[in-house]
PDB file of N, CA and C in Angstrom:
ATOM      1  N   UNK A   1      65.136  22.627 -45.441  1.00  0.00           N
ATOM      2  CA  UNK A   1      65.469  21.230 -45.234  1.00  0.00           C
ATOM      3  C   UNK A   1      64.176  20.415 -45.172  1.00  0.00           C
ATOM      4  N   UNK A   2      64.067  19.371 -45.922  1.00  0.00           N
ATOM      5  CA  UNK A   2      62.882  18.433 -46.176  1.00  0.00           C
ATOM      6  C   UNK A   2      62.840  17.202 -44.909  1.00  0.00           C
ATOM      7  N   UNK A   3      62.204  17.277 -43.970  1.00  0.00           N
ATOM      8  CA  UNK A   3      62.053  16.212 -42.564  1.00  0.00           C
ATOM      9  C   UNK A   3      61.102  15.428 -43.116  1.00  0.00           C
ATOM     10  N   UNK A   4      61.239  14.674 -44.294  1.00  0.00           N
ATOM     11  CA  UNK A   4      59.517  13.939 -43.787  1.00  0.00           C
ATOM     12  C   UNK A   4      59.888  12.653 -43.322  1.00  0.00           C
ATOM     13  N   UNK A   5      58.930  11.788 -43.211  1.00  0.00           N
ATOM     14  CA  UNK A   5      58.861  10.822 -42.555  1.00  0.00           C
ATOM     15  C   UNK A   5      58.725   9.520 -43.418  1.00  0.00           C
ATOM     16  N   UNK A   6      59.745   8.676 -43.115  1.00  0.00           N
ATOM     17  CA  UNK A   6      59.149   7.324 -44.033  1.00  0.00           C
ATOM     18  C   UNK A   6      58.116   6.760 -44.236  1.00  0.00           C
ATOM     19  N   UNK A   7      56.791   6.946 -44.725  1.00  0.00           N
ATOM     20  CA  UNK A   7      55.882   6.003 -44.222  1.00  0.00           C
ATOM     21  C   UNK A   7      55.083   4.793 -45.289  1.00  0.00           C
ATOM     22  N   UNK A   8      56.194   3.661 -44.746  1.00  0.00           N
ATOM     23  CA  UNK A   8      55.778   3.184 -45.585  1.00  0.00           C
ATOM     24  C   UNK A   8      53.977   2.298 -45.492  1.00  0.00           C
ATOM     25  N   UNK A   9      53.299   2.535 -44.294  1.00  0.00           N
ATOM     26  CA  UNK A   9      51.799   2.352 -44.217  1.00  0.00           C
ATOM     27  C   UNK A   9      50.813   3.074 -44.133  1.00  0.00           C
ATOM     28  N   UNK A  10      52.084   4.352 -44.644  1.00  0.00           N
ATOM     29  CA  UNK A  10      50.605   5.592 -45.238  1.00  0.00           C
ATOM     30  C   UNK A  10      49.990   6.367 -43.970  1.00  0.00           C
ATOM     31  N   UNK A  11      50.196   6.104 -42.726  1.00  0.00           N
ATOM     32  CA  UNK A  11      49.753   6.928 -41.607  1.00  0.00           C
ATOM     33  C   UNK A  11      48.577   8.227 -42.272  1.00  0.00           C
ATOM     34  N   UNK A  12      47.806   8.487 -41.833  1.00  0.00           N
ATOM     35  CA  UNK A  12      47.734  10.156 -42.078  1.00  0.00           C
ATOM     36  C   UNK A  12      48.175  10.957 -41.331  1.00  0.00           C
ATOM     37  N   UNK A  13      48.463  12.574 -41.211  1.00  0.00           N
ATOM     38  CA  UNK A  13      48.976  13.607 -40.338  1.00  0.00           C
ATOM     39  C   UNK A  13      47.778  13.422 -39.430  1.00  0.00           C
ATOM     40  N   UNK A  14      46.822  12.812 -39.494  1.00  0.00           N
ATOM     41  CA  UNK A  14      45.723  13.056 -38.249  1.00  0.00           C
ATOM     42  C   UNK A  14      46.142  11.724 -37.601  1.00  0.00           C
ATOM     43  N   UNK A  15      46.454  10.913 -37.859  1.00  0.00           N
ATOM     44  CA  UNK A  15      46.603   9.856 -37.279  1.00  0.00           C
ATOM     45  C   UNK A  15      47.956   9.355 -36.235  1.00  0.00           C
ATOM     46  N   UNK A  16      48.826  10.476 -37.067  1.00  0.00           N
ATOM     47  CA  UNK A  16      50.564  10.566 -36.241  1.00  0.00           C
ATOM     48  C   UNK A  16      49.923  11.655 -35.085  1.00  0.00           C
ATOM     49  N   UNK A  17      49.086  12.317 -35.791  1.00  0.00           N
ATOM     50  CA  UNK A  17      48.994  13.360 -34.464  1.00  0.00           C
ATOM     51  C   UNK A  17      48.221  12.527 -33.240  1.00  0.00           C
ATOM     52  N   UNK A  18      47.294  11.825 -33.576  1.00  0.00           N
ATOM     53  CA  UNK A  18      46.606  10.652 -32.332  1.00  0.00           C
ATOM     54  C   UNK A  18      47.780   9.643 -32.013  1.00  0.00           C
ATOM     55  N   UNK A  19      48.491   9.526 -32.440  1.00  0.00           N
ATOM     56  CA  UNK A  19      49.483   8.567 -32.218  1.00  0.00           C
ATOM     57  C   UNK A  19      50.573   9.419 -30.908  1.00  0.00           C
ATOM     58  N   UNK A  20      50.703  10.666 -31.438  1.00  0.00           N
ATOM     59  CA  UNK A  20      51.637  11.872 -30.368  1.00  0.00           C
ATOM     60  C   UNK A  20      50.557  11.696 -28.966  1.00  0.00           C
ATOM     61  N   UNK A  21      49.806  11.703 -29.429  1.00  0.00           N
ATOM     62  CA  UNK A  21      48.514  12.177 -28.028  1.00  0.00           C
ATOM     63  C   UNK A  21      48.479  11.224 -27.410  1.00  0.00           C
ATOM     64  N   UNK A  22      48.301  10.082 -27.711  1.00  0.00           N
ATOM     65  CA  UNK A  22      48.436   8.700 -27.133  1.00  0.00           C
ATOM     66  C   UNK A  22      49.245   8.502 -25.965  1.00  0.00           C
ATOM     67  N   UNK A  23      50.769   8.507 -27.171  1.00  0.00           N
ATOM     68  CA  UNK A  23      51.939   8.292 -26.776  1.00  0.00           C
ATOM     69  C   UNK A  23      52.113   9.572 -25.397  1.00  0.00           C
ATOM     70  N   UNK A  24      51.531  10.891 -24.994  1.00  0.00           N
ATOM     71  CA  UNK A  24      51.711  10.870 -24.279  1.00  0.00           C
ATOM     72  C   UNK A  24      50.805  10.666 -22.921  1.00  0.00           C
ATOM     73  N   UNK A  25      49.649   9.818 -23.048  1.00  0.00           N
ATOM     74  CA  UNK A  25      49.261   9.593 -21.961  1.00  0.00           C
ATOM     75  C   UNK A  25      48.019   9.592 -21.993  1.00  0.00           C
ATOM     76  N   UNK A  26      47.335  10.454 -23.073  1.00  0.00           N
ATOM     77  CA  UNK A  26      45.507  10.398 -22.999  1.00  0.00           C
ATOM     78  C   UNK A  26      45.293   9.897 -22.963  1.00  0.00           C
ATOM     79  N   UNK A  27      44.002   9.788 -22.330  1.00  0.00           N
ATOM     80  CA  UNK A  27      42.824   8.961 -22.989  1.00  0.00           C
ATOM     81  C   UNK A  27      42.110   9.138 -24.101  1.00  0.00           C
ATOM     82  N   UNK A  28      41.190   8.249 -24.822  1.00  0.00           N
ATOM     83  CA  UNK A  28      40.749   8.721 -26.117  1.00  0.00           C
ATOM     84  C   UNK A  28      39.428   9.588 -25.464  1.00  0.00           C
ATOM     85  N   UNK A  29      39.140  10.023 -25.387  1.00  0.00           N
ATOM     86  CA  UNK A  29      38.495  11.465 -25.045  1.00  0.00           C
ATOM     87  C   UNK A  29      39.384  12.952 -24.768  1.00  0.00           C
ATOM     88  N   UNK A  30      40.114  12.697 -24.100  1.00  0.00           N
ATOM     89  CA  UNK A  30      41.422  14.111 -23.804  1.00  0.00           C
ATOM     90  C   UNK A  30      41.898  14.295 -25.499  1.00  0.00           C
ATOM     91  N   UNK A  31      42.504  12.535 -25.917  1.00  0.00           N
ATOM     92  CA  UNK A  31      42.865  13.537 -27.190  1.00  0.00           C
ATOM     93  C   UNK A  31      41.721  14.158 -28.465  1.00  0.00           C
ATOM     94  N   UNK A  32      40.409  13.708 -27.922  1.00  0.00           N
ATOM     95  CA  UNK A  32      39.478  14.245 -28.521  1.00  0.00           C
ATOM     96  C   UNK A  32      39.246  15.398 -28.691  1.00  0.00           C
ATOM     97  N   UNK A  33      39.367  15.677 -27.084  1.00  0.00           N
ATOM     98  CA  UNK A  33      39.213  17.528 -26.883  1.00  0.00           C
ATOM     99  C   UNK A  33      40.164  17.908 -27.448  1.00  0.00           C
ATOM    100  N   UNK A  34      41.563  17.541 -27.468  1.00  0.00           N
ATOM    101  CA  UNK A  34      42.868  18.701 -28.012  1.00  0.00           C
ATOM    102  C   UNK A  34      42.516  18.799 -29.336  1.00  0.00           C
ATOM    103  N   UNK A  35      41.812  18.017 -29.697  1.00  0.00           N
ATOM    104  CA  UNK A  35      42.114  18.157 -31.719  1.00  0.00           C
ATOM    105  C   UNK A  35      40.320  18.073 -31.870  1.00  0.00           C
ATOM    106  N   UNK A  36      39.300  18.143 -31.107  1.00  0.00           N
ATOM    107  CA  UNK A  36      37.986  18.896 -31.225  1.00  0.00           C
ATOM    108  C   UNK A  36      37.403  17.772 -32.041  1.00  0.00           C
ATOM    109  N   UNK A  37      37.525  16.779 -31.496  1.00  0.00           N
ATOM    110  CA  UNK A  37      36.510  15.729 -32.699  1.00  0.00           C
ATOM    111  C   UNK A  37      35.983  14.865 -31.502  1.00  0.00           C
ATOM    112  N   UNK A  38      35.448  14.007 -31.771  1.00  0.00           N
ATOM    113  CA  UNK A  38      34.904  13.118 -30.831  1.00  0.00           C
ATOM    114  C   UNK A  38      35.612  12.197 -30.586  1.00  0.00           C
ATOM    115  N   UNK A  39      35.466  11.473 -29.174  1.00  0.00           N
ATOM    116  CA  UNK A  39      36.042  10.097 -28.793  1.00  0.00           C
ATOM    117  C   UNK A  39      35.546   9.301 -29.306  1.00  0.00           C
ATOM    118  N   UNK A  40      34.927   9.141 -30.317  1.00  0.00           N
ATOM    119  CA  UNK A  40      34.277   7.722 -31.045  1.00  0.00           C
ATOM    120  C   UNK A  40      35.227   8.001 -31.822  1.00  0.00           C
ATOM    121  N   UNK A  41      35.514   9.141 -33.211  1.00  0.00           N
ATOM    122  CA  UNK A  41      36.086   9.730 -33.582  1.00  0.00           C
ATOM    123  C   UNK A  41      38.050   9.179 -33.671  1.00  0.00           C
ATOM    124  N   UNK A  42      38.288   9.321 -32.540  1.00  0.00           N
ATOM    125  CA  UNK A  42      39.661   9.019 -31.830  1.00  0.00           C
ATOM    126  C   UNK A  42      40.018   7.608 -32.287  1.00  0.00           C
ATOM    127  N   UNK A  43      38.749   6.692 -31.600  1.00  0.00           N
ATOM    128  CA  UNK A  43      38.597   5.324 -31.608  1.00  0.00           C
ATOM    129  C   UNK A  43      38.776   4.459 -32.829  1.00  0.00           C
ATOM    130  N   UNK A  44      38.133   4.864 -33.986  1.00  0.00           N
ATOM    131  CA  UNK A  44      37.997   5.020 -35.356  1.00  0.00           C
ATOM    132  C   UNK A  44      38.927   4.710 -35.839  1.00  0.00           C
ATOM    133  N   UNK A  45      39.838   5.868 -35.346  1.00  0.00           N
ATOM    134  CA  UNK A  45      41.544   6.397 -35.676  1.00  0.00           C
ATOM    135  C   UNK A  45      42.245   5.084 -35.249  1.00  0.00           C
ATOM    136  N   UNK A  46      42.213   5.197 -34.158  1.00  0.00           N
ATOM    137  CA  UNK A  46      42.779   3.653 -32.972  1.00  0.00           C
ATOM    138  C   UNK A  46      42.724   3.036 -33.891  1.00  0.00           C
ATOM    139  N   UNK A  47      41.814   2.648 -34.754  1.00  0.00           N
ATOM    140  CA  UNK A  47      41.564   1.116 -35.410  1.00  0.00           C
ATOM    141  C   UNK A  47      42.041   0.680 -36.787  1.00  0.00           C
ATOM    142  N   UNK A  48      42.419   1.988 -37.372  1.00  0.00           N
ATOM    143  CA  UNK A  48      43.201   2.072 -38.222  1.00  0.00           C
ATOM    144  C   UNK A  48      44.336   1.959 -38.303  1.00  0.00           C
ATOM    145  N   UNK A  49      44.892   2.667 -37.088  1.00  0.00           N
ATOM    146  CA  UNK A  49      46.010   3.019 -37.108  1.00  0.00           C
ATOM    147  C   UNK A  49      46.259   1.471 -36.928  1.00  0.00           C
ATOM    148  N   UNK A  50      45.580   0.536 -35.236  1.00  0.00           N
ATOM    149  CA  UNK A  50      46.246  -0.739 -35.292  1.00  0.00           C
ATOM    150  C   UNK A  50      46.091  -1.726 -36.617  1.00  0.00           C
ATOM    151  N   UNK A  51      45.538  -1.633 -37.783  1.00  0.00           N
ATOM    152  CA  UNK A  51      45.109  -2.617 -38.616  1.00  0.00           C
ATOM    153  C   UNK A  51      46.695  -1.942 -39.366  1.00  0.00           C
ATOM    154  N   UNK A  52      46.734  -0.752 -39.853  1.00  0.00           N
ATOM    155  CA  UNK A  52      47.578  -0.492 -40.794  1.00  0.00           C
ATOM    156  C   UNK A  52      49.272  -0.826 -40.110  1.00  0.00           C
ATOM    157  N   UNK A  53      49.396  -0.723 -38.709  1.00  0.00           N
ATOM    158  CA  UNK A  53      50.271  -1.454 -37.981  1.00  0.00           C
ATOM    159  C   UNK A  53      51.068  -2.770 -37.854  1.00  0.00           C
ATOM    160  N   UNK A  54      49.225  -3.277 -37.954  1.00  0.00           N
ATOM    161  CA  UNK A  54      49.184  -4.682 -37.524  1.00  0.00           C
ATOM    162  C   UNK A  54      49.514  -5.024 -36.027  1.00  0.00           C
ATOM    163  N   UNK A  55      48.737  -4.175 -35.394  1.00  0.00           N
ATOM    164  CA  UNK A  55      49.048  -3.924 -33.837  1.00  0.00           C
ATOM    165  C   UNK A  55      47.653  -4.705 -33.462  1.00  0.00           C
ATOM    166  N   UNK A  56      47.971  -5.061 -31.838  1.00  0.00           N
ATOM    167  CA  UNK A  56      46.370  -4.750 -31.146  1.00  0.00           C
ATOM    168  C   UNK A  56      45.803  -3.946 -30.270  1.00  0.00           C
ATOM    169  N   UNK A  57      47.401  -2.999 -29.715  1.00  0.00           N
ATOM    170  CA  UNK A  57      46.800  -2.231 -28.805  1.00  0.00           C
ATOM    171  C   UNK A  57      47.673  -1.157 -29.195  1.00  0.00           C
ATOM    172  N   UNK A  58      47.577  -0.087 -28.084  1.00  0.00           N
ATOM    173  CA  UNK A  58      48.256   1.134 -28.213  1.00  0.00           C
ATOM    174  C   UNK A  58      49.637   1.049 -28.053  1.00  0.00           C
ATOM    175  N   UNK A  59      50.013   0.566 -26.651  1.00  0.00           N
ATOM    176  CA  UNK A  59      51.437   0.165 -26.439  1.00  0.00           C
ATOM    177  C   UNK A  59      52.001  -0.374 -27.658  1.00  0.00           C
ATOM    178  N   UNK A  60      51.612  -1.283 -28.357  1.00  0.00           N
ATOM    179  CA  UNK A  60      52.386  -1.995 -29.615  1.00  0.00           C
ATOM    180  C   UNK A  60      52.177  -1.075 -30.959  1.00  0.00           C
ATOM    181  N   UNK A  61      51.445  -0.288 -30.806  1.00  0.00           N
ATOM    182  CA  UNK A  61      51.117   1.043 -31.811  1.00  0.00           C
ATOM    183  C   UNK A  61      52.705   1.675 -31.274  1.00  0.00           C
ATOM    184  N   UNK A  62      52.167   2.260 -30.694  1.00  0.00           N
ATOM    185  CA  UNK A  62      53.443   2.930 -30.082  1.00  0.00           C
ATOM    186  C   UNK A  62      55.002   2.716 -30.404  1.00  0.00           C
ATOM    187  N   UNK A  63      54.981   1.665 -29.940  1.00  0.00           N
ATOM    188  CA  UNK A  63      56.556   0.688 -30.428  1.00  0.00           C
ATOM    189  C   UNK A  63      56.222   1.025 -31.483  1.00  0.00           C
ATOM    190  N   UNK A  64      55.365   0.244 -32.543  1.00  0.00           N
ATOM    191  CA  UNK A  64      56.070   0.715 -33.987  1.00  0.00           C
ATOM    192  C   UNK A  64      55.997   1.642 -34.681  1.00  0.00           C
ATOM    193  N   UNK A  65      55.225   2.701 -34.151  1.00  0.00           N
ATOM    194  CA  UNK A  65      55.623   4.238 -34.825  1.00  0.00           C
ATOM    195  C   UNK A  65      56.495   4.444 -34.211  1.00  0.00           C
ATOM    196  N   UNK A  66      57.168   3.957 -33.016  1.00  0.00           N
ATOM    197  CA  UNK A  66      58.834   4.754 -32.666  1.00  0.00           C
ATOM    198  C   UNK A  66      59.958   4.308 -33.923  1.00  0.00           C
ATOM    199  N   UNK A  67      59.568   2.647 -33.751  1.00  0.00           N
ATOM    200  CA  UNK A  67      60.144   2.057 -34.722  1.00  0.00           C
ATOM    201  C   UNK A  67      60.569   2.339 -36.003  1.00  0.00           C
ATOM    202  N   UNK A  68      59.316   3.367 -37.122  1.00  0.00           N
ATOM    203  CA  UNK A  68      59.320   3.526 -38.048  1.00  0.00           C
ATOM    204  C   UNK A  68      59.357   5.344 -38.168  1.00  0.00           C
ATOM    205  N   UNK A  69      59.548   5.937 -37.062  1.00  0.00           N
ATOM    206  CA  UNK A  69      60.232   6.851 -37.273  1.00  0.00           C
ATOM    207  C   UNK A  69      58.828   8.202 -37.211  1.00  0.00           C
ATOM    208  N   UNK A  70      57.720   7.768 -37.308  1.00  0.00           N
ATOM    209  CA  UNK A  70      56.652   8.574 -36.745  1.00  0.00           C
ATOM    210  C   UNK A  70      56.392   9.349 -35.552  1.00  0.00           C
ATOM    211  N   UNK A  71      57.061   8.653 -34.818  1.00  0.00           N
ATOM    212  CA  UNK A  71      57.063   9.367 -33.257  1.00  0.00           C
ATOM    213  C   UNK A  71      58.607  10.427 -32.963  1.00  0.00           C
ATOM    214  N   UNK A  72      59.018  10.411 -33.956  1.00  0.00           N
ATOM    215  CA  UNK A  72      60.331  11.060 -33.540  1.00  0.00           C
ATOM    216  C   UNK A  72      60.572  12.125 -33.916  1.00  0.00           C
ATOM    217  N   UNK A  73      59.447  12.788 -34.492  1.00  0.00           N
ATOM    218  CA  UNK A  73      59.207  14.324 -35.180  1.00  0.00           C
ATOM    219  C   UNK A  73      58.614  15.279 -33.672  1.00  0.00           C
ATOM    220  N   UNK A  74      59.009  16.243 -33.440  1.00  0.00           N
ATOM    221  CA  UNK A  74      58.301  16.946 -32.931  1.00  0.00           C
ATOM    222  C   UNK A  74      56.542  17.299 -32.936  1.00  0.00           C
ATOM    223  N   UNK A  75      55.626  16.998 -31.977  1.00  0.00           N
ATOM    224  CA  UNK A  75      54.391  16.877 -32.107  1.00  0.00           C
ATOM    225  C   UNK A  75      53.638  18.078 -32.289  1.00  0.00           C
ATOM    226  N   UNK A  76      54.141  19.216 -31.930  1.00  0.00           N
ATOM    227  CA  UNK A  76      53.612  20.445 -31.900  1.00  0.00           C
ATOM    228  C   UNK A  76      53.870  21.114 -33.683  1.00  0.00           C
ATOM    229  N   UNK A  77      54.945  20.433 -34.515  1.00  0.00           N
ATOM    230  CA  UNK A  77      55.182  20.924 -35.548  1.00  0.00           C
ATOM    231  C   UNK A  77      53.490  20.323 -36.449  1.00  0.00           C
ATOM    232  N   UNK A  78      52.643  18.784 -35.888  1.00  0.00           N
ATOM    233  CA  UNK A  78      51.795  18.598 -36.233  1.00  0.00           C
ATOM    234  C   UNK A  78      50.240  19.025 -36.136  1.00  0.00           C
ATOM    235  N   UNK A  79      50.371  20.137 -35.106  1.00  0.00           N
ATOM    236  CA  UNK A  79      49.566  20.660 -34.801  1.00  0.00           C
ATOM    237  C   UNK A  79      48.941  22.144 -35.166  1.00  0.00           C
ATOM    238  N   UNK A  80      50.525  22.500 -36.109  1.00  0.00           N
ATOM    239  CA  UNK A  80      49.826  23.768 -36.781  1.00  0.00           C
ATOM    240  C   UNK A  80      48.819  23.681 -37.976  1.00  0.00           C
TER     241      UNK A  80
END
């Protein structure tokens, strides 16, 4: 069975996965350590993700990857 995800602003899989990490609570350093890159790194991500959004913060990141169906995949399936 084919799960993918609508996306129509192109997310990357690294970026839904900072988006999972977020969403549950890190900080951009914690989700640095889980996925081994740097918190500048993370930040980077942040800024993309809000431009390709059209967000300004995380909370409103958030909303609209629930919105668009990014957040509703299991997060651990993104981590293999």
């Amino acid at each position: 069975m084919n799960t993918q995800i609508f996306n129509p602003v192109h997310l990357t899989p690294r970026e839904i996965q900072i988006l999972h990490l977020i969403e549950e609570g890190h900080p951009s350093a914690g989700a640095a350590n889980k996925l081994f890159i740097s918190p500048r790194t993370v930040e980077h991500h942040l800024g993309r993700i809000y431009s390709k959004l059209n967000v300004k913060n995380r909370l409103q990141a958030i909303n609209v990857a629930h919105r668009c169906g990014f957040l509703n995949s299991s997060p651990t399936a993104l981590f293999d």
